[in-house]
PDB file of N, CA and C in Angstrom:
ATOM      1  N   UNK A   1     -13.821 -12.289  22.802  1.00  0.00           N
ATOM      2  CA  UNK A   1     -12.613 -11.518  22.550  1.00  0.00           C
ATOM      3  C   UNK A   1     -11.433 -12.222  23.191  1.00  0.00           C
ATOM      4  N   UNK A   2     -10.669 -12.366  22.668  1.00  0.00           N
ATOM      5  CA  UNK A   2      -9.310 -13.015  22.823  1.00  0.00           C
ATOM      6  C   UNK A   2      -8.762 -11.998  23.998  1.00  0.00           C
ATOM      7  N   UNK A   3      -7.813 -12.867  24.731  1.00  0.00           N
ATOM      8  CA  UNK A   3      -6.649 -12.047  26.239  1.00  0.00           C
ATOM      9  C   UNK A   3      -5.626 -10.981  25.291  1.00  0.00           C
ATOM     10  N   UNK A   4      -4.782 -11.340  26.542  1.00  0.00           N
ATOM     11  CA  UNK A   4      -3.517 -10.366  25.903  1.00  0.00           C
ATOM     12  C   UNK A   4      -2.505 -11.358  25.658  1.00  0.00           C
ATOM     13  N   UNK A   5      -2.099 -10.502  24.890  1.00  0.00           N
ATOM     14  CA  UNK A   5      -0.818 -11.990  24.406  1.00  0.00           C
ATOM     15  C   UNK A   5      -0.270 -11.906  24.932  1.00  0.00           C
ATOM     16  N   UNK A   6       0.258 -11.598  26.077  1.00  0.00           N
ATOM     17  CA  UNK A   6       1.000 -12.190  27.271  1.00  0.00           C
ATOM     18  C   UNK A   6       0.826 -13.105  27.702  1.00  0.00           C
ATOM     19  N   UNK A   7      -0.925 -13.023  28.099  1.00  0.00           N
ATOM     20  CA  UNK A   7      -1.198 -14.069  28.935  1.00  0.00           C
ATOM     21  C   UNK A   7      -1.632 -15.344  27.710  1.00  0.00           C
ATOM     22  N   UNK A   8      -2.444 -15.061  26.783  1.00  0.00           N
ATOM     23  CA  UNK A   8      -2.857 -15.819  25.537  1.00  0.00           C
ATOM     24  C   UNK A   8      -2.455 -15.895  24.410  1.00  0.00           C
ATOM     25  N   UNK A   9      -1.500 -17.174  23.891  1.00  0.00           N
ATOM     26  CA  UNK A   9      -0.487 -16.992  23.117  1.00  0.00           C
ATOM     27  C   UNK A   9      -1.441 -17.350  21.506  1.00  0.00           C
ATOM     28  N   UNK A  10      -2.500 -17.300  21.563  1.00  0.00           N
ATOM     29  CA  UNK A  10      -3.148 -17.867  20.381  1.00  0.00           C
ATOM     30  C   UNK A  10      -3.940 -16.158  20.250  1.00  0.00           C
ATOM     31  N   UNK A  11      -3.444 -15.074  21.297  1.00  0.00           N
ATOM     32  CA  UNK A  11      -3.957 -13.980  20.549  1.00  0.00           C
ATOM     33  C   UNK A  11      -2.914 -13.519  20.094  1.00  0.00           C
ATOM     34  N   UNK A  12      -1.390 -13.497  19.950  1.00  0.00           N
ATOM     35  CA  UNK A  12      -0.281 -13.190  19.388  1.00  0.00           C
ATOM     36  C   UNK A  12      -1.332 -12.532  17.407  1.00  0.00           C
ATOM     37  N   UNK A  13      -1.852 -13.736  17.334  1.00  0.00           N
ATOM     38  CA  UNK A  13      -1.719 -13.883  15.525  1.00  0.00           C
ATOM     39  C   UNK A  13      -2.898 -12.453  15.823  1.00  0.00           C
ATOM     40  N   UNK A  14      -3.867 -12.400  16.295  1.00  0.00           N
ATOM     41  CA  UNK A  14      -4.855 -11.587  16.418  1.00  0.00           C
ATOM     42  C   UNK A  14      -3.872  -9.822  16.516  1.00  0.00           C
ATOM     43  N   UNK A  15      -2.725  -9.567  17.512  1.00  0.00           N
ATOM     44  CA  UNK A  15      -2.488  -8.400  17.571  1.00  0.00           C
ATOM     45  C   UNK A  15      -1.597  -8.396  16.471  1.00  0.00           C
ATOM     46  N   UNK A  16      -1.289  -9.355  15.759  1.00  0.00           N
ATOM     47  CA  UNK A  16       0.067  -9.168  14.461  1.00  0.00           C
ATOM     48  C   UNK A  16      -0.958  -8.793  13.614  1.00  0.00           C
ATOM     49  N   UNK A  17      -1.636  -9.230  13.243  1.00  0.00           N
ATOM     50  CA  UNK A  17      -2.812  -8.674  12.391  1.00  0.00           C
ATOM     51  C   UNK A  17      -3.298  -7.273  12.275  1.00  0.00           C
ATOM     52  N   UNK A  18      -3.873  -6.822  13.697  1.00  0.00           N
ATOM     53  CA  UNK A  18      -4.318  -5.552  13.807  1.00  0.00           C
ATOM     54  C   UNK A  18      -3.300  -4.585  13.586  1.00  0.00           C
ATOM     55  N   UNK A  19      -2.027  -4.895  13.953  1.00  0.00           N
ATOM     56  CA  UNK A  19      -0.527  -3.952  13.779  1.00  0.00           C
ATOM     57  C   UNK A  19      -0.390  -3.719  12.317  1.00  0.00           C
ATOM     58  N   UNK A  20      -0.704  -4.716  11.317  1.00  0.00           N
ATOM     59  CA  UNK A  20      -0.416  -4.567   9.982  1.00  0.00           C
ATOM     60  C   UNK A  20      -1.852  -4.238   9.020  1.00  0.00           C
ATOM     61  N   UNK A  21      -2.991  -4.324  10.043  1.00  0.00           N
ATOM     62  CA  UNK A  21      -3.879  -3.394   9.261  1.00  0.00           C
ATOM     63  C   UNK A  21      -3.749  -1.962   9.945  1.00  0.00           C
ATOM     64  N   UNK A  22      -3.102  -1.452  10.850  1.00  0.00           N
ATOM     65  CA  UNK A  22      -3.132   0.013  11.005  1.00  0.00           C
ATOM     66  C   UNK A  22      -2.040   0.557  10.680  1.00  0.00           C
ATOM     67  N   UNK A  23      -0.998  -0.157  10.567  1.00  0.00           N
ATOM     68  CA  UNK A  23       0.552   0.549  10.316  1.00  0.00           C
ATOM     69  C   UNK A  23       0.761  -0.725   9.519  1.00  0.00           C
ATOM     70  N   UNK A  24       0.836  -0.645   8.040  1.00  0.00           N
ATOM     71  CA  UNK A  24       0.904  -1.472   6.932  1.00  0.00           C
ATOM     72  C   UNK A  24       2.627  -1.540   7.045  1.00  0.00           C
ATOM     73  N   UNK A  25       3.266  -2.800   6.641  1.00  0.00           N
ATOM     74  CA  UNK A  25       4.886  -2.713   6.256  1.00  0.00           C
ATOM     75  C   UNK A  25       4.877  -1.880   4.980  1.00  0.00           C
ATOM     76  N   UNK A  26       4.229  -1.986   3.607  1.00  0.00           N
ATOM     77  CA  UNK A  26       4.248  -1.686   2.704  1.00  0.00           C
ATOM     78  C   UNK A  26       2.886  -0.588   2.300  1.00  0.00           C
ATOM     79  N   UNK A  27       3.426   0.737   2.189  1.00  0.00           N
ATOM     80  CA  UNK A  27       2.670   1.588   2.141  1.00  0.00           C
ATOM     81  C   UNK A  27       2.350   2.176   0.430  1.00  0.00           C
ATOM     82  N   UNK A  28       1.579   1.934   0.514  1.00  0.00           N
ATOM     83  CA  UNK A  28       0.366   2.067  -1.079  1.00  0.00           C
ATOM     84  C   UNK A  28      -0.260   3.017  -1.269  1.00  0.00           C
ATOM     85  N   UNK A  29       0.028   4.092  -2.427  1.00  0.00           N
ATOM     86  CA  UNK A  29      -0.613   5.528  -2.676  1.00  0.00           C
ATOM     87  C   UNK A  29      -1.354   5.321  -3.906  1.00  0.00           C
ATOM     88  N   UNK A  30      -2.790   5.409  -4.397  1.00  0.00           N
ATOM     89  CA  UNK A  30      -3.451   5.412  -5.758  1.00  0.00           C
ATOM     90  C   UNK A  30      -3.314   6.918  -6.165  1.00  0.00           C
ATOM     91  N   UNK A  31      -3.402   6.466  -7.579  1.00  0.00           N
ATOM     92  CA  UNK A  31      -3.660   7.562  -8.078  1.00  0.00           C
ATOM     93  C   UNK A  31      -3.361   7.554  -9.918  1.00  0.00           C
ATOM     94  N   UNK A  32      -3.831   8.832 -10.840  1.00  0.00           N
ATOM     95  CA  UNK A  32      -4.227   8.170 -12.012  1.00  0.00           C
ATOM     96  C   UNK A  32      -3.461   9.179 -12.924  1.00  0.00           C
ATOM     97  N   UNK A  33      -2.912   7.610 -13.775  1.00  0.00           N
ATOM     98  CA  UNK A  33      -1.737   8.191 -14.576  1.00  0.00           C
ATOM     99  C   UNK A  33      -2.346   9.203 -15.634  1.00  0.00           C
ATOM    100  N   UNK A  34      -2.090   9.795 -15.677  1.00  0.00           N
ATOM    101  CA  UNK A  34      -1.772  11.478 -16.818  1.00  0.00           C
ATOM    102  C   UNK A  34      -1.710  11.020 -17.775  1.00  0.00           C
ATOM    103  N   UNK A  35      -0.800  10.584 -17.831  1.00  0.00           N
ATOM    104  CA  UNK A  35      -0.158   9.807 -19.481  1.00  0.00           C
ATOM    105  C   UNK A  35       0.527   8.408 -19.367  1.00  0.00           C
ATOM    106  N   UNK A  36       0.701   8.119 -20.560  1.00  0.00           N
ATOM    107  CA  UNK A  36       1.016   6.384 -20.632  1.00  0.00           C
ATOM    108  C   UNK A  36       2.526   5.917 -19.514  1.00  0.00           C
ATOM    109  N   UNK A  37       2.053   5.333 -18.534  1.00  0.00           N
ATOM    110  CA  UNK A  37       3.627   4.914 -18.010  1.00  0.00           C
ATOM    111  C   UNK A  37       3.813   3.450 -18.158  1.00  0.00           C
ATOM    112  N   UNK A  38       5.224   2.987 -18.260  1.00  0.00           N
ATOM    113  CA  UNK A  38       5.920   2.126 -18.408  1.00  0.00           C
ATOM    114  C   UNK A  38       5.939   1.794 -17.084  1.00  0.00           C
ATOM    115  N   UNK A  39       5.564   0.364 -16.716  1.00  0.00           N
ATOM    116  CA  UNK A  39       5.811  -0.330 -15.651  1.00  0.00           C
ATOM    117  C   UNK A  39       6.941  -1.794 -15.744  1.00  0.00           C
ATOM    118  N   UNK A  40       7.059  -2.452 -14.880  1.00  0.00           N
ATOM    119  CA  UNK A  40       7.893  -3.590 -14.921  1.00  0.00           C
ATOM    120  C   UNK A  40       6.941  -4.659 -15.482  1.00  0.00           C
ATOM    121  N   UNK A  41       5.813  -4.545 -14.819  1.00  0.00           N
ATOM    122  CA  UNK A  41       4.865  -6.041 -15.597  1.00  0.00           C
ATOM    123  C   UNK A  41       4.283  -5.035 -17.350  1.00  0.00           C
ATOM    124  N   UNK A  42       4.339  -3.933 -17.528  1.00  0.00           N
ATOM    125  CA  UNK A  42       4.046  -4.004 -18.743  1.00  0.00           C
ATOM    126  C   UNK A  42       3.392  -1.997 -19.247  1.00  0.00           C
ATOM    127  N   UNK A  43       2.364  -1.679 -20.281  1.00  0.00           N
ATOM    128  CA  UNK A  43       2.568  -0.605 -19.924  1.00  0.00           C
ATOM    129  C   UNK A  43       1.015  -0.249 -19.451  1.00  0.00           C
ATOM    130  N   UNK A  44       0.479   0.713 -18.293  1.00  0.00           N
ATOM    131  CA  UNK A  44      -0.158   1.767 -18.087  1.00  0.00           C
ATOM    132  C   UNK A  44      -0.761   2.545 -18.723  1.00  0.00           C
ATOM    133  N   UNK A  45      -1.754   2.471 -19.826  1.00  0.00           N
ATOM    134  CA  UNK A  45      -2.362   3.725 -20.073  1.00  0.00           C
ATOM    135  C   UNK A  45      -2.882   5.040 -19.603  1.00  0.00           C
ATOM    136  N   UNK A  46      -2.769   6.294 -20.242  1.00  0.00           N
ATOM    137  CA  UNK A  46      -3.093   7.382 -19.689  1.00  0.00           C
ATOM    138  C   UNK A  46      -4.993   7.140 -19.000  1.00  0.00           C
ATOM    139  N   UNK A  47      -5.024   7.441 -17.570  1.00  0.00           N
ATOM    140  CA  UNK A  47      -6.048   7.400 -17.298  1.00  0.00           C
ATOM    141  C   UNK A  47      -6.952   6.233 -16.257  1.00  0.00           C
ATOM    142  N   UNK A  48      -6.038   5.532 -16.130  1.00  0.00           N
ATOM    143  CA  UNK A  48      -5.944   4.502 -15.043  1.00  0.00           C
ATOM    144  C   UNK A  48      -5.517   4.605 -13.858  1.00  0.00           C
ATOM    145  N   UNK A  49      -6.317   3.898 -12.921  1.00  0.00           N
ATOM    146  CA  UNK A  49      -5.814   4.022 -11.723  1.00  0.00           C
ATOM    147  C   UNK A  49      -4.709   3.154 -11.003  1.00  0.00           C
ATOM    148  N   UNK A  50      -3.558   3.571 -10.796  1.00  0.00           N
ATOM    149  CA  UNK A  50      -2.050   3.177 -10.418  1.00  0.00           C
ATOM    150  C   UNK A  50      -1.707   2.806  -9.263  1.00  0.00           C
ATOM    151  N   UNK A  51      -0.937   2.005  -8.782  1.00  0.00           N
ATOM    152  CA  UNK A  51      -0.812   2.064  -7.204  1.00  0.00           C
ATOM    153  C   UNK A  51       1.037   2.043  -6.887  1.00  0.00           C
ATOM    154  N   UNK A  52       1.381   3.142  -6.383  1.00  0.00           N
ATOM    155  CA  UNK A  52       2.650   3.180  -6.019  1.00  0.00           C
ATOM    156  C   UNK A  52       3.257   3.467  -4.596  1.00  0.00           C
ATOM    157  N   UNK A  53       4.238   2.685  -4.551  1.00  0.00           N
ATOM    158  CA  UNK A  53       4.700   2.246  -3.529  1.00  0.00           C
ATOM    159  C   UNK A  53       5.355   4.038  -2.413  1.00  0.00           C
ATOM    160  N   UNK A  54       4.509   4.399  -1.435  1.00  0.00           N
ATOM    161  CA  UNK A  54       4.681   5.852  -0.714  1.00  0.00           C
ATOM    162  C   UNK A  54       6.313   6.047  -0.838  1.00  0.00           C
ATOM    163  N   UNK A  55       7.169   5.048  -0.976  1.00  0.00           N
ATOM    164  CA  UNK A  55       8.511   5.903  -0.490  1.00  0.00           C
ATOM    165  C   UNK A  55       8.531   6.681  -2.308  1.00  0.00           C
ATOM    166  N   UNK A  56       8.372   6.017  -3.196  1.00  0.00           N
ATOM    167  CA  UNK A  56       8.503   6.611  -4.629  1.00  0.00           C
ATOM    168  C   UNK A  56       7.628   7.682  -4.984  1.00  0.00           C
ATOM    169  N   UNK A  57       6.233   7.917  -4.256  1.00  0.00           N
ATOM    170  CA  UNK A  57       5.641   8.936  -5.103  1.00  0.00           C
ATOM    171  C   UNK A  57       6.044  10.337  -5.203  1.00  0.00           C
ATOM    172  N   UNK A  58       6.938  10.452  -4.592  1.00  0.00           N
ATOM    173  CA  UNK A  58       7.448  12.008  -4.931  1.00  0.00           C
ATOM    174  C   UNK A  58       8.372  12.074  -6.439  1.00  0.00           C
ATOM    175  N   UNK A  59       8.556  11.129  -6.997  1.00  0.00           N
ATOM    176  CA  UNK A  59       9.197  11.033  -8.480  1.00  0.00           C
ATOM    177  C   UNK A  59       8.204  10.588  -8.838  1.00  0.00           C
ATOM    178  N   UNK A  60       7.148  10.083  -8.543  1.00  0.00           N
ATOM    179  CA  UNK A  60       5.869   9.980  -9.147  1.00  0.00           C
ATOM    180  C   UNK A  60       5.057  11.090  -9.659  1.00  0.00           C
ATOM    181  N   UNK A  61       5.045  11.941  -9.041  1.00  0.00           N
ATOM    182  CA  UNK A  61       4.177  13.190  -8.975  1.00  0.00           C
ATOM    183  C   UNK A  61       3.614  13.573 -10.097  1.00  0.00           C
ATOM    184  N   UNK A  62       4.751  13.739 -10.883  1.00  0.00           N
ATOM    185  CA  UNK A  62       4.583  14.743 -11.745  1.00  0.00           C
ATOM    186  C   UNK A  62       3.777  13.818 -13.205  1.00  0.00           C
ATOM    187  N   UNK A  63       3.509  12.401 -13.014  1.00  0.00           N
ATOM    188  CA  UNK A  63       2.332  11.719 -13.834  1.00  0.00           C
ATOM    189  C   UNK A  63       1.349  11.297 -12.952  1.00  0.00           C
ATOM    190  N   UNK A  64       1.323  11.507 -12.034  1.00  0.00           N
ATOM    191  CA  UNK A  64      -0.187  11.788 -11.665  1.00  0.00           C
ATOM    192  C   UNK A  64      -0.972  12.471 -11.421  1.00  0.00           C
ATOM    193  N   UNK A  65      -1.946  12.486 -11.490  1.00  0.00           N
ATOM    194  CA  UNK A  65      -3.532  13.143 -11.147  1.00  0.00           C
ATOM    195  C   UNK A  65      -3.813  13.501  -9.775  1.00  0.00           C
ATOM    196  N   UNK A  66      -3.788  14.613  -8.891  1.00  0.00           N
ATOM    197  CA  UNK A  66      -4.130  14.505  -7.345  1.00  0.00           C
ATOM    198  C   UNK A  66      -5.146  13.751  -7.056  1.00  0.00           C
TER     199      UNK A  66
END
């Protein structure tokens, strides 16, 4: 097991890591479209599983599936 990055600067990459697998920068909600949505890369069929970005899913809601 690696020090503390204080003292061990080659565990720096080790706690940047663990920080962004428990508190992600970019937070990701699944869930399955209702009906056909229009995306930017193309379209979504009803019934697939979606992945949208947490600050948007509340205008999401109402095409997805809980």
């Amino acid at each position: 097991m690696a020090g503390s990055p204080r003292t061990d600067p080659a565990a720096i990459d080790l706690a940047l890591a663990e920080t962004m697998r428990r508190d992600p920068a970019l937070r990701l909600v699944l869930g399955l479209a209702r009906e056909e949505v229009d995306l930017t890369s193309g379209r979504a069929p009803a019934g697939v599983t979606v992945a949208c970005r947490a600050a948007v899913v509340r205008c999401c809601r109402t095409r997805l599936a809980p």
